[in-house]
C-alpha atoms as a PDB file:
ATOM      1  CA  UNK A   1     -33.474 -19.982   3.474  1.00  0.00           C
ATOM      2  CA  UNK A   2     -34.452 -22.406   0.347  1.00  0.00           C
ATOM      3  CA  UNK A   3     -34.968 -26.279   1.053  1.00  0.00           C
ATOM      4  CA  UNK A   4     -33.358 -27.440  -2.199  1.00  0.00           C
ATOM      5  CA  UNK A   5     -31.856 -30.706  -0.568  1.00  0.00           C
ATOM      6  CA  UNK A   6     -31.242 -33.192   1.968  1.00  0.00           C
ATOM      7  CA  UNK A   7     -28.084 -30.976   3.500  1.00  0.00           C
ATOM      8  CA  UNK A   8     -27.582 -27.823   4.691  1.00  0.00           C
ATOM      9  CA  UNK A   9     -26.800 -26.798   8.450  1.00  0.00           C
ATOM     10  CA  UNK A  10     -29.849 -25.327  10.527  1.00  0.00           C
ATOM     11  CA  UNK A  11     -30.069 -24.241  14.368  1.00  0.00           C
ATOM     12  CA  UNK A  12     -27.094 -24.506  16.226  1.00  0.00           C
ATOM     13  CA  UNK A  13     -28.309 -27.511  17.412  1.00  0.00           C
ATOM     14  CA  UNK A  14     -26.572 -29.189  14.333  1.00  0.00           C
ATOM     15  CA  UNK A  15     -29.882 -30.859  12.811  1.00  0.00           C
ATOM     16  CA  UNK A  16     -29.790 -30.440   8.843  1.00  0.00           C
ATOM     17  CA  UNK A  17     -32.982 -29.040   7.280  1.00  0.00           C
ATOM     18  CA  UNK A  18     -33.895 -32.756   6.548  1.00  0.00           C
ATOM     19  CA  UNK A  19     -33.409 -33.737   9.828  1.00  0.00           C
ATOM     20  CA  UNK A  20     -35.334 -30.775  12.080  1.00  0.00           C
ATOM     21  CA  UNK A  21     -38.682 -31.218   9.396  1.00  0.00           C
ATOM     22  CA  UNK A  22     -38.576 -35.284  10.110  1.00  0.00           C
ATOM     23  CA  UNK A  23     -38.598 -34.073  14.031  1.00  0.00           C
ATOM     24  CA  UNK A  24     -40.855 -31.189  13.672  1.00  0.00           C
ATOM     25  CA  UNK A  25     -43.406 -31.073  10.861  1.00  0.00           C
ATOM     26  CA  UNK A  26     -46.384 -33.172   9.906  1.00  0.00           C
ATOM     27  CA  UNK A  27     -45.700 -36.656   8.276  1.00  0.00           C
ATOM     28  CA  UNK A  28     -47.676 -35.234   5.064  1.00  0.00           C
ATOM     29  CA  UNK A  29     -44.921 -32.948   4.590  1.00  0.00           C
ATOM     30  CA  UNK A  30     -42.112 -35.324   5.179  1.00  0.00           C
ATOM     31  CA  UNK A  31     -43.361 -37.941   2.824  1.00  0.00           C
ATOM     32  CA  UNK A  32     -43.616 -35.439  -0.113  1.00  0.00           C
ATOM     33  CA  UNK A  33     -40.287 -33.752   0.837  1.00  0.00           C
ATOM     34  CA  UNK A  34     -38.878 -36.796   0.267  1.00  0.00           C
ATOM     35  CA  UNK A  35     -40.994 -37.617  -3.341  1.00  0.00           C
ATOM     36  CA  UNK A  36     -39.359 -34.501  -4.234  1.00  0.00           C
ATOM     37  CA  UNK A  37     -35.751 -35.545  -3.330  1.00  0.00           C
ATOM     38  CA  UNK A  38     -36.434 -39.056  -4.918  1.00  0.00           C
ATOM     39  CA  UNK A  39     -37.794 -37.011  -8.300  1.00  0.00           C
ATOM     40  CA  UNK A  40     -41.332 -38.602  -8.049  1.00  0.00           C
ATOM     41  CA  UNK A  41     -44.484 -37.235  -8.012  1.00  0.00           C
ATOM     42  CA  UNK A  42     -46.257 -35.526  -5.165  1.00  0.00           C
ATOM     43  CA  UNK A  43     -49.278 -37.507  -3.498  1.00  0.00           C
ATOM     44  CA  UNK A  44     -52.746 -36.985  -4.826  1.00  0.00           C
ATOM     45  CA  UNK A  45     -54.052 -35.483  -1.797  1.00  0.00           C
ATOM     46  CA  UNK A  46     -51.444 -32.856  -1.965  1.00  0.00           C
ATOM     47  CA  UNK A  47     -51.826 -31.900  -5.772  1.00  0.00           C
ATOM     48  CA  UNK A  48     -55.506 -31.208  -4.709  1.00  0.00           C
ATOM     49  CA  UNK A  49     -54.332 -29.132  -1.992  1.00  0.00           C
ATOM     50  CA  UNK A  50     -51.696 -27.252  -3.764  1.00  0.00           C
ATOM     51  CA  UNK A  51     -54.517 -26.795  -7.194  1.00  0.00           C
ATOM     52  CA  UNK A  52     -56.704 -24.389  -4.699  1.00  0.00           C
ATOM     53  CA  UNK A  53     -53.756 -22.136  -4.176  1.00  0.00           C
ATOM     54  CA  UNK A  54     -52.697 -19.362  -6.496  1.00  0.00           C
ATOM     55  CA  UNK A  55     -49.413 -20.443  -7.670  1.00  0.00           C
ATOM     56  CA  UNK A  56     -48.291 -17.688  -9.332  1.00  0.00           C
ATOM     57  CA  UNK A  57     -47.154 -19.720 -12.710  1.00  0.00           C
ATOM     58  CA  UNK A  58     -44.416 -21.867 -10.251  1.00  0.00           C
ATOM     59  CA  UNK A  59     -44.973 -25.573 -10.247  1.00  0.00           C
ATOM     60  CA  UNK A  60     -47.004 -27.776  -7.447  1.00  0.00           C
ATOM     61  CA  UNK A  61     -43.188 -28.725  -6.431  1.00  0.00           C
ATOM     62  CA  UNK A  62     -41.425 -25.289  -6.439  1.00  0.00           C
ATOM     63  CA  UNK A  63     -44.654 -23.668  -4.461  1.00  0.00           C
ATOM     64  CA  UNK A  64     -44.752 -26.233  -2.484  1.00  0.00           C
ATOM     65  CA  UNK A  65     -40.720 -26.168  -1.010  1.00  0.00           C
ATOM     66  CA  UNK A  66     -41.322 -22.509  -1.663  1.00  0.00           C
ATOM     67  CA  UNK A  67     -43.885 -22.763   1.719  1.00  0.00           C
ATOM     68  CA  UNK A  68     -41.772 -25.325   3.604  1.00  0.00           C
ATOM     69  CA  UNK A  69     -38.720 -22.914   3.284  1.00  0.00           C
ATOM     70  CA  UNK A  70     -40.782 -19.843   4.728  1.00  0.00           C
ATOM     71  CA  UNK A  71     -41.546 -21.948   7.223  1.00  0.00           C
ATOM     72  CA  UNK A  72     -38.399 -23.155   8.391  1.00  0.00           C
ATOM     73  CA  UNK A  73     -37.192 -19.525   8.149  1.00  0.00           C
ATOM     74  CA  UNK A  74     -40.256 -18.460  10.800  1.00  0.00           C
ATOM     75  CA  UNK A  75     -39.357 -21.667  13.006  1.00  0.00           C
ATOM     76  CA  UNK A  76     -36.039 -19.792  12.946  1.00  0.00           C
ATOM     77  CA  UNK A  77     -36.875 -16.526  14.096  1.00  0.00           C
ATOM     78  CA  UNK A  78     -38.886 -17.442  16.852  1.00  0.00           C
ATOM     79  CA  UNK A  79     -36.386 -20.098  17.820  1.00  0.00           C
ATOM     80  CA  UNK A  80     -33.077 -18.667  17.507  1.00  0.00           C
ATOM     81  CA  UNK A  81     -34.221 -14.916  18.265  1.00  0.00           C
ATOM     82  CA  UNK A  82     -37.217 -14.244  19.221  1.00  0.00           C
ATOM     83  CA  UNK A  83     -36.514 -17.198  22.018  1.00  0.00           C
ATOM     84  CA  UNK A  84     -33.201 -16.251  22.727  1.00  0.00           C
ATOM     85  CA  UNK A  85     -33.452 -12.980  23.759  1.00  0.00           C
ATOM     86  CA  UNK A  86     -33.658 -12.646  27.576  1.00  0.00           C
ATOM     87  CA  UNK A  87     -35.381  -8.746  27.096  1.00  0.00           C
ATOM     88  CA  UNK A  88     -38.142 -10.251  25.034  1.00  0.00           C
ATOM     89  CA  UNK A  89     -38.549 -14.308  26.643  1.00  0.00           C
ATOM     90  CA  UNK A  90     -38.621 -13.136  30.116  1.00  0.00           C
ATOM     91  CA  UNK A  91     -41.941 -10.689  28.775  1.00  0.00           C
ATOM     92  CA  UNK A  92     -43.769 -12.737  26.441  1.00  0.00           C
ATOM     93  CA  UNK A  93     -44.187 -16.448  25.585  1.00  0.00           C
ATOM     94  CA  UNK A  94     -45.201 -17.129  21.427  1.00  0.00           C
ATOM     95  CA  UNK A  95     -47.021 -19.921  19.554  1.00  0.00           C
ATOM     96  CA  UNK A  96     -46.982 -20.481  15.944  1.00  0.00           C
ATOM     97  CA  UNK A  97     -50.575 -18.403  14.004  1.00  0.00           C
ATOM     98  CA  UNK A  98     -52.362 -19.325  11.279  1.00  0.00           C
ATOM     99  CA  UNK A  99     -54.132 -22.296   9.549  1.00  0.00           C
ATOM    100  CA  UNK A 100     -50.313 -24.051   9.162  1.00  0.00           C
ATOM    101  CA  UNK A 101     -49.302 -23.596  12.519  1.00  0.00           C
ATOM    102  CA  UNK A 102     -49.330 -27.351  13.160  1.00  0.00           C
ATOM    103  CA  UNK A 103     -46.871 -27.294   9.547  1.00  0.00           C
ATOM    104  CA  UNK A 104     -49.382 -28.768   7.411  1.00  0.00           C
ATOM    105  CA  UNK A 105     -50.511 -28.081   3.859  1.00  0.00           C
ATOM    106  CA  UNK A 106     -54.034 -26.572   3.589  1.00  0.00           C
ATOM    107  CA  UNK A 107     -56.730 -25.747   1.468  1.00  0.00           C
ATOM    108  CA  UNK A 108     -56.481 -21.955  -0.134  1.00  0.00           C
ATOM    109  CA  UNK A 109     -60.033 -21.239   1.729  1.00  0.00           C
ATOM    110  CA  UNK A 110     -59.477 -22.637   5.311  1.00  0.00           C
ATOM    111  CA  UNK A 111     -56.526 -19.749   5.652  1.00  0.00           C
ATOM    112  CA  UNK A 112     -57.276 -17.022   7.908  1.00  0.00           C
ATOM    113  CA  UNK A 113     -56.012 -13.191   8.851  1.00  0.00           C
ATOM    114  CA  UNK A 114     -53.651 -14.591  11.513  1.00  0.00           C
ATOM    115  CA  UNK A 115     -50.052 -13.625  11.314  1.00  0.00           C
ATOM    116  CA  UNK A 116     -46.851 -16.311  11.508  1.00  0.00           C
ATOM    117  CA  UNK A 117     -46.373 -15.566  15.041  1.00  0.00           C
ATOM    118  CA  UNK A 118     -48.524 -14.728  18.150  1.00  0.00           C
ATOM    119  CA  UNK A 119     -47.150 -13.446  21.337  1.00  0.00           C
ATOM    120  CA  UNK A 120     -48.667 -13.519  24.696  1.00  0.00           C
ATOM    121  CA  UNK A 121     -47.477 -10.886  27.241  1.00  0.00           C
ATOM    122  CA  UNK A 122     -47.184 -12.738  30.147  1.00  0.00           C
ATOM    123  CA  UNK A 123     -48.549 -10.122  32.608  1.00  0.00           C
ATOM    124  CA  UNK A 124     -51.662  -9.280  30.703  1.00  0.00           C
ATOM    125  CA  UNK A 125     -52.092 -12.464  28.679  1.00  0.00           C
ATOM    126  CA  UNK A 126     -52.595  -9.695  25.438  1.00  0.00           C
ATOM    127  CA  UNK A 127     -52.187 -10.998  22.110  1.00  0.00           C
ATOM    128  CA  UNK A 128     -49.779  -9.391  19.848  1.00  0.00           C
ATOM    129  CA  UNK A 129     -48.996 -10.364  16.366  1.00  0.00           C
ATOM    130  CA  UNK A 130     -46.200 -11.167  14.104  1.00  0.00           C
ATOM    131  CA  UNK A 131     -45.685 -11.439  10.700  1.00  0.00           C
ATOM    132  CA  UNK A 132     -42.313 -12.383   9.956  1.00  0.00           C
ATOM    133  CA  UNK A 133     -40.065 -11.463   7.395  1.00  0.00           C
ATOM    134  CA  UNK A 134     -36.081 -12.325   5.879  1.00  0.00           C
ATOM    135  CA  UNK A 135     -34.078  -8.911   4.640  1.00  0.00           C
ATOM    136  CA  UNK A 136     -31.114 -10.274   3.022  1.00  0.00           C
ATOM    137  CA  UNK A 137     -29.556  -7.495   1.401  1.00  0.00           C
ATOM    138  CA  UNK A 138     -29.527  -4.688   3.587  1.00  0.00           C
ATOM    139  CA  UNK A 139     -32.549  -3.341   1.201  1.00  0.00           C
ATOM    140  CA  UNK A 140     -34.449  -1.990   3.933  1.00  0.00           C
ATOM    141  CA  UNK A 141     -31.819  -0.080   5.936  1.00  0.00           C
ATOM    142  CA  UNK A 142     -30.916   1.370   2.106  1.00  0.00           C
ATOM    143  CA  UNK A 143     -34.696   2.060   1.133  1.00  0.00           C
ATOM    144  CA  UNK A 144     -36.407   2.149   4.120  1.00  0.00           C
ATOM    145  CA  UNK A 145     -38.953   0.259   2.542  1.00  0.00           C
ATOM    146  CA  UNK A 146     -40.676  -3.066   2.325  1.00  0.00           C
ATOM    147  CA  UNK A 147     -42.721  -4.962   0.246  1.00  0.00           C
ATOM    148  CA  UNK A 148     -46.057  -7.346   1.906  1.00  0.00           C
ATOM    149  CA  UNK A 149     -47.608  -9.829  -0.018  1.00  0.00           C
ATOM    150  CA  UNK A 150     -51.201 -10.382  -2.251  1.00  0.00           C
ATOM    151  CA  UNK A 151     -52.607 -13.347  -1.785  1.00  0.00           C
ATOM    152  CA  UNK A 152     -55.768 -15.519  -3.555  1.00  0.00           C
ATOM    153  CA  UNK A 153     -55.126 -14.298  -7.196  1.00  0.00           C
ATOM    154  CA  UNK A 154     -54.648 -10.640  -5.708  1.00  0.00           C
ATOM    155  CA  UNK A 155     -57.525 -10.780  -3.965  1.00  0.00           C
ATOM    156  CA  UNK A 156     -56.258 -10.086  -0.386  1.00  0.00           C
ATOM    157  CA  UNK A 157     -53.759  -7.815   1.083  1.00  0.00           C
ATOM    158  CA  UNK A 158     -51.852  -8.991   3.683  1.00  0.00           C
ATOM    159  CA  UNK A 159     -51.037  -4.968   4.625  1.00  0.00           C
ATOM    160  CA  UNK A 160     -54.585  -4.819   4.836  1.00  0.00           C
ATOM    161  CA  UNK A 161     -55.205  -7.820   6.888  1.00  0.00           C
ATOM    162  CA  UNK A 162     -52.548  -6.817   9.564  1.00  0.00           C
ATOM    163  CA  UNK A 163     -54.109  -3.050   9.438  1.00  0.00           C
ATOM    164  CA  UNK A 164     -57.664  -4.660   9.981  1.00  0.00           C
ATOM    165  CA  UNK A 165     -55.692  -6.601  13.133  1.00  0.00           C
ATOM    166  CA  UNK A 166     -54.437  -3.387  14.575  1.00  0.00           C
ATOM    167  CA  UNK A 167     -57.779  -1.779  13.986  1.00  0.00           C
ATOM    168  CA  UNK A 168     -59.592  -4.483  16.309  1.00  0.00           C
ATOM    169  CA  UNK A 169     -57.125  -3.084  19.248  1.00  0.00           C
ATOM    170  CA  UNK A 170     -54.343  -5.692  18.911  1.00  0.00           C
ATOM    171  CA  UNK A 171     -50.862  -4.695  18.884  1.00  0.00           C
ATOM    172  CA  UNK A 172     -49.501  -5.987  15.423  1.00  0.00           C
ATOM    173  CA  UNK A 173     -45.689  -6.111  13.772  1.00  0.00           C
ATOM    174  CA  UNK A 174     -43.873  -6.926  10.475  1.00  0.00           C
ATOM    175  CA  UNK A 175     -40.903  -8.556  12.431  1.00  0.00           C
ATOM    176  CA  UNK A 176     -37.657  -8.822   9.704  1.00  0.00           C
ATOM    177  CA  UNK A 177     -34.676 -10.799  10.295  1.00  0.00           C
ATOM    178  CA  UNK A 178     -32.082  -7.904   9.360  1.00  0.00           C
ATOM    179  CA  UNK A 179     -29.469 -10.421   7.817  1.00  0.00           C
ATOM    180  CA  UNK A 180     -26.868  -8.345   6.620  1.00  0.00           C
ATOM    181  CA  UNK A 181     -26.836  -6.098   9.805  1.00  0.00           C
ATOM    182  CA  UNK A 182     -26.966  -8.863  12.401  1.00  0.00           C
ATOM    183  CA  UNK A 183     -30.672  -7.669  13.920  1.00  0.00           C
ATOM    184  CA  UNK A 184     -34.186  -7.457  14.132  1.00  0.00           C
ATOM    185  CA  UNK A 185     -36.368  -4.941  13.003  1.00  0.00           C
ATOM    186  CA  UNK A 186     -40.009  -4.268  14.739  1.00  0.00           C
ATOM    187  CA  UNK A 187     -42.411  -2.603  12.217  1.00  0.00           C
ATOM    188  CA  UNK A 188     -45.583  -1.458  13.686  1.00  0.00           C
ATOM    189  CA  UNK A 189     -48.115  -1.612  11.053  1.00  0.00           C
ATOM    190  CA  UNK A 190     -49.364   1.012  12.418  1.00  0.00           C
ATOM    191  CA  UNK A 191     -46.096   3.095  11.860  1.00  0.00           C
ATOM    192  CA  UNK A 192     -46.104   2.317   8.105  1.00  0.00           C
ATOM    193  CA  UNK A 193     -47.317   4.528   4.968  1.00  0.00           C
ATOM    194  CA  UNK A 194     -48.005   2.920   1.447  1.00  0.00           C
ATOM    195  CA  UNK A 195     -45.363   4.123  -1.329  1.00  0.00           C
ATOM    196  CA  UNK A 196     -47.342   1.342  -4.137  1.00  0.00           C
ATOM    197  CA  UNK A 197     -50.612  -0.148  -3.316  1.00  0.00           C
ATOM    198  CA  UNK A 198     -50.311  -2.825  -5.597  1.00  0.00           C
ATOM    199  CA  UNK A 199     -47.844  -3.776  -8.204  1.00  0.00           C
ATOM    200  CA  UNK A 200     -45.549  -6.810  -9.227  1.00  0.00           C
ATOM    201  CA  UNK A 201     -42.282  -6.875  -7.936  1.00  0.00           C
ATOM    202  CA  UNK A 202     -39.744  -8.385  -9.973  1.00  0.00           C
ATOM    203  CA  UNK A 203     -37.320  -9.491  -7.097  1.00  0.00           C
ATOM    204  CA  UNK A 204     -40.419 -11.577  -5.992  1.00  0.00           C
ATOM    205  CA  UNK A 205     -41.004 -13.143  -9.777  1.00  0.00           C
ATOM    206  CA  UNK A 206     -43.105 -10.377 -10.596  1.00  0.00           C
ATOM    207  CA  UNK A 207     -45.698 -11.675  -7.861  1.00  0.00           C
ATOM    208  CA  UNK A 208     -47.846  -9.045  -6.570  1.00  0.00           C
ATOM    209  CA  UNK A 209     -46.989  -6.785  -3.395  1.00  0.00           C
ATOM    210  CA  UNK A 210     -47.477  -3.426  -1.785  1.00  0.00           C
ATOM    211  CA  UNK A 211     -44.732  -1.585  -1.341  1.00  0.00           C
ATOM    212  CA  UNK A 212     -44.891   0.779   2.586  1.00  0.00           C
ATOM    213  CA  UNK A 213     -42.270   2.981   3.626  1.00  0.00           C
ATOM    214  CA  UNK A 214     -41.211   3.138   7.350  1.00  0.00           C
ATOM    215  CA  UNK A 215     -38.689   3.888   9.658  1.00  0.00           C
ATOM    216  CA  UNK A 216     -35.184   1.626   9.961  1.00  0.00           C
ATOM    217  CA  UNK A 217     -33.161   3.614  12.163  1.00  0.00           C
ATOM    218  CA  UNK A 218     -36.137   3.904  14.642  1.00  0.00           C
ATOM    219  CA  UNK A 219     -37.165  -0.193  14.406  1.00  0.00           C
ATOM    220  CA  UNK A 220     -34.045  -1.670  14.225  1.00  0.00           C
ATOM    221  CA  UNK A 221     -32.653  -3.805  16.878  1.00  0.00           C
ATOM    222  CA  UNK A 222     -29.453  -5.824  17.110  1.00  0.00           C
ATOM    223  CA  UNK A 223     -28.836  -8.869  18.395  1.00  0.00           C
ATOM    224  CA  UNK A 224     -26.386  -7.229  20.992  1.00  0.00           C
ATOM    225  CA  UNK A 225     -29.359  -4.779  22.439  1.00  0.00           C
ATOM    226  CA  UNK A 226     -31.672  -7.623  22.873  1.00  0.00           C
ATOM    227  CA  UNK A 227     -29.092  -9.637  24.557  1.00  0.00           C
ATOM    228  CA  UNK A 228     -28.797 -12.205  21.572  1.00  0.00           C
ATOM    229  CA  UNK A 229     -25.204 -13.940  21.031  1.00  0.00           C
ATOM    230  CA  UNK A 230     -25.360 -14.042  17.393  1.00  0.00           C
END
């Protein structure tokens, strides 16, 4: 989902992009958004914030819409899937994880190991977490494989930072918006195997990722057996 404008229909609520960041997101974001859209320069405060982050040769601009579109694509999940399902809402309530939970630009070193996504069983009150994911093109019912992110100059692996989750004792996912075959699937990290450790993946711009090999058939959910009218 890539914020390149002002348009384009989101939520079947009828907001446009523009319109459900204005409502949602902090005003820091909303003020450079619209810099961007006017072709002016970002603030100063957010150039700092963005020159801390490895960028991975894209500009302040293009990393910066680059996170707001992830975003909105993770707002999406949990609002128009996760949330509509009746199997999974009437079991578990979810809050946004991480340093940019409250959608604001931060520092590179104030990020943590949390995921996207943390749910709460509501019997127990146990944490599980959710890293969520887009699958476009059918690649991972093809392949069964997927590729996870290195972060801070290929420094830190997020594989190994969800691994490190599951080791503590919590329950921890790759969640991926199937796309192409109307679903969801439910990776347990646990229930993953590394195919490349490290290496840059050219459908990402060459950006670094491990590449882990899993199970579609097994995973996979579609909106129909979670109760989801797509």
């Amino acid at each position: 989902m890539k914020i390149i404008n002002k348009g384009g229909f989101i939520w079947e609520r009828g907001l446009t992009i523009g319109e459900y960041i204005q409502r949602e997101y902090d005003i820091e974001i909303i003020v450079n958004i619209r810099k961007i859209w006017s072709q002016k320069t970002l603030t100063k405060n957010m150039k700092l914030k963005l020159n801390t982050w490895d960028k991975e040769s894209r500009s302040n601009e293009r990393f910066f819409l680059d996170t707001i579109s992830g975003w909105v694509g993770q707002d999406y999940i949990l609002d128009e899937v996760l949330l509509k399902s009746p199997i999974i809402n009437d079991n578990y309530f979810f809050q946004r994880g991480g340093t940019d939970a409250k959608r604001k630009i931060t520092r590179a070193d104030e990020t943590g190991i949390e995921t996207d996504i943390i749910a709460f069983d509501v019997k127990t009150g146990e944490k599980i977490y959710l890293e969520v994911m887009e699958d476009n093109t059918g690649y991972m019912k093809r392949t069964n494989k997927f590729d996870l992110r290195w972060r801070q100059r290929g420094t830190r692996s997020k594989y190994s930072d969800l691994m490190d989750l599951w080791k503590k004792g919590f329950e921890t996912y790759v969640v991926i918006l199937d796309v192409q075959n109307n679903g969801i699937i439910f990776v347990p990290i646990q229930e993953t195997k590394v195919d490349i450790w490290k290496y840059r993946n050219p459908a990402y711009e060459g950006r670094l990722c491990t590449k882990l090999i899993t199970d579609y058939k097994k995973h996979f959910k579609s909106f129909k057996d979670l109760g989801i009218i797509a």
